[in-house]
C-alpha atoms as a PDB file:
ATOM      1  CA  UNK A   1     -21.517 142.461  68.011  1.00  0.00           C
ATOM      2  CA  UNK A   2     -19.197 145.911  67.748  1.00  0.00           C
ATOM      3  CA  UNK A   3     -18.954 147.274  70.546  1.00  0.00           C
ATOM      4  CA  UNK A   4     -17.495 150.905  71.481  1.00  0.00           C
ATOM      5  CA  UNK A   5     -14.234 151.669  73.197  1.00  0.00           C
ATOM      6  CA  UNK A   6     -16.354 153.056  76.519  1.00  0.00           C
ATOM      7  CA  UNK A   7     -17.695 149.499  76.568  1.00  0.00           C
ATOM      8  CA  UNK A   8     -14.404 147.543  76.355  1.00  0.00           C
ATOM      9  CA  UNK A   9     -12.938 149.604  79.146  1.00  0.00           C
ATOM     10  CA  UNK A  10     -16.188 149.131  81.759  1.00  0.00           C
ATOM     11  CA  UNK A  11     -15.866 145.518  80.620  1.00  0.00           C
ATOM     12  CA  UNK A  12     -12.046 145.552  81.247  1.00  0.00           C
ATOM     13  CA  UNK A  13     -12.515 147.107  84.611  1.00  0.00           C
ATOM     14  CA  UNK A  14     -15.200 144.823  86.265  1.00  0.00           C
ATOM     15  CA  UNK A  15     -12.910 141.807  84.522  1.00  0.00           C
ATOM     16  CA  UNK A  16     -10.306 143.275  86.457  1.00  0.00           C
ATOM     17  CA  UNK A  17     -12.212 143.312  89.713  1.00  0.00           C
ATOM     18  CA  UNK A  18     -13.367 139.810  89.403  1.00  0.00           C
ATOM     19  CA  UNK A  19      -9.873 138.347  88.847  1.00  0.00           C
ATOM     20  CA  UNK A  20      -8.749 139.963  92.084  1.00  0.00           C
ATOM     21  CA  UNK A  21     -11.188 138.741  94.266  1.00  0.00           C
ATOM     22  CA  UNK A  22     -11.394 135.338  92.658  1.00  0.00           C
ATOM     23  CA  UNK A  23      -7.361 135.081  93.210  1.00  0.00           C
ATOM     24  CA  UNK A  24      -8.035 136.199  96.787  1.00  0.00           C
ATOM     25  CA  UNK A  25     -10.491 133.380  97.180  1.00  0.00           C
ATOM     26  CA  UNK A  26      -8.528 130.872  95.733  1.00  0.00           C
ATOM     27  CA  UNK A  27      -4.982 132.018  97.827  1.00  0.00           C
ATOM     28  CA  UNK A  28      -7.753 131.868 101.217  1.00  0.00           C
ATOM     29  CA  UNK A  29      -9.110 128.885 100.577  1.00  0.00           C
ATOM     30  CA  UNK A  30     -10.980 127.284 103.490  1.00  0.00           C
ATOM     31  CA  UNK A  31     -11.181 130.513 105.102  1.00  0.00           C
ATOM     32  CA  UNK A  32     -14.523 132.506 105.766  1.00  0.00           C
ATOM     33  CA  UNK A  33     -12.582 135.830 103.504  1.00  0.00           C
ATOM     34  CA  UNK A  34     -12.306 132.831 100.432  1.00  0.00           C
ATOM     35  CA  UNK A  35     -16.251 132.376 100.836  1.00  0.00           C
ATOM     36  CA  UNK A  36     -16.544 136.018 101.215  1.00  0.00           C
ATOM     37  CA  UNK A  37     -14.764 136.883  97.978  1.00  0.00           C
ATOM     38  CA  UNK A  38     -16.161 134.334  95.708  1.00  0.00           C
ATOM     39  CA  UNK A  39     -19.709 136.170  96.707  1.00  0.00           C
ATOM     40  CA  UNK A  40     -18.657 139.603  96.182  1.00  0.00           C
ATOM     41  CA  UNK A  41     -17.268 138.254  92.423  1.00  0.00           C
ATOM     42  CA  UNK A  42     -20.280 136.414  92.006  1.00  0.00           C
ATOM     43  CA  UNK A  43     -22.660 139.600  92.193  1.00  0.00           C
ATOM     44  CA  UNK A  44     -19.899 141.551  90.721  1.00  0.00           C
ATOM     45  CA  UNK A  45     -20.225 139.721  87.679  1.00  0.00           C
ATOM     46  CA  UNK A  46     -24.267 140.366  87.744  1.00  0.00           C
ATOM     47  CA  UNK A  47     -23.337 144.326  88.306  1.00  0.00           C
ATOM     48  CA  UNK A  48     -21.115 144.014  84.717  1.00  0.00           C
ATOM     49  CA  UNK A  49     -23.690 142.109  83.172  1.00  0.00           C
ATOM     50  CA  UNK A  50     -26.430 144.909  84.408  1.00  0.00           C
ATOM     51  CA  UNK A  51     -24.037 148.101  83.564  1.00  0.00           C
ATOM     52  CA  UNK A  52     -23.239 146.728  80.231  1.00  0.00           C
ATOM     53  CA  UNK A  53     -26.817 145.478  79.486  1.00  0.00           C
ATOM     54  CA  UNK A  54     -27.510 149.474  80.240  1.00  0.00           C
ATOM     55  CA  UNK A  55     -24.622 150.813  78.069  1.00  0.00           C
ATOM     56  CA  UNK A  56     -25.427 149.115  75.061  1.00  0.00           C
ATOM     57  CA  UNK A  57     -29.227 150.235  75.183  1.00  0.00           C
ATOM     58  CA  UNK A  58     -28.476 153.846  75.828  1.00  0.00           C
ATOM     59  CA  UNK A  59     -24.577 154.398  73.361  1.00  0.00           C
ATOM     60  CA  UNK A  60     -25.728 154.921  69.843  1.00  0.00           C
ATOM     61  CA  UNK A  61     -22.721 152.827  68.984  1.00  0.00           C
ATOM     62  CA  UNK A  62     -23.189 149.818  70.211  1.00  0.00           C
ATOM     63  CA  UNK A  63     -26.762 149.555  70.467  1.00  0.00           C
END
């Protein structure tokens, strides 16, 4: 699938996010802030999935 530039960068961005709270999980480990990050990545990666799902049916090039 081609995908715009617009869409790379969003993707690039939440990617971004996740890595940083999964690294904060994984340096917290055992700690309730670990369980609390690997959450927030968890429905981070559901709020890319959603904004992307979105971008592709509304950008003429991509959809």
């Amino acid at each position: 699938m081609k995908t715009c530039h617009e869409f790379d960068t969003v993707r690039a961005e939440y990617e971004r996010e996740i890595g940083f709270m999964l690294a904060h999980s994984k340096r917290h480990e055992g700690r309730p802030a670990a369980k609390s990050s690997a959450k927030q990545a968890a429905s981070t990666k559901q709020r890319m999935a959603r904004a992307l799902n979105t971008h592709v049916g509304r950008c003429p090039e991509c959809g």
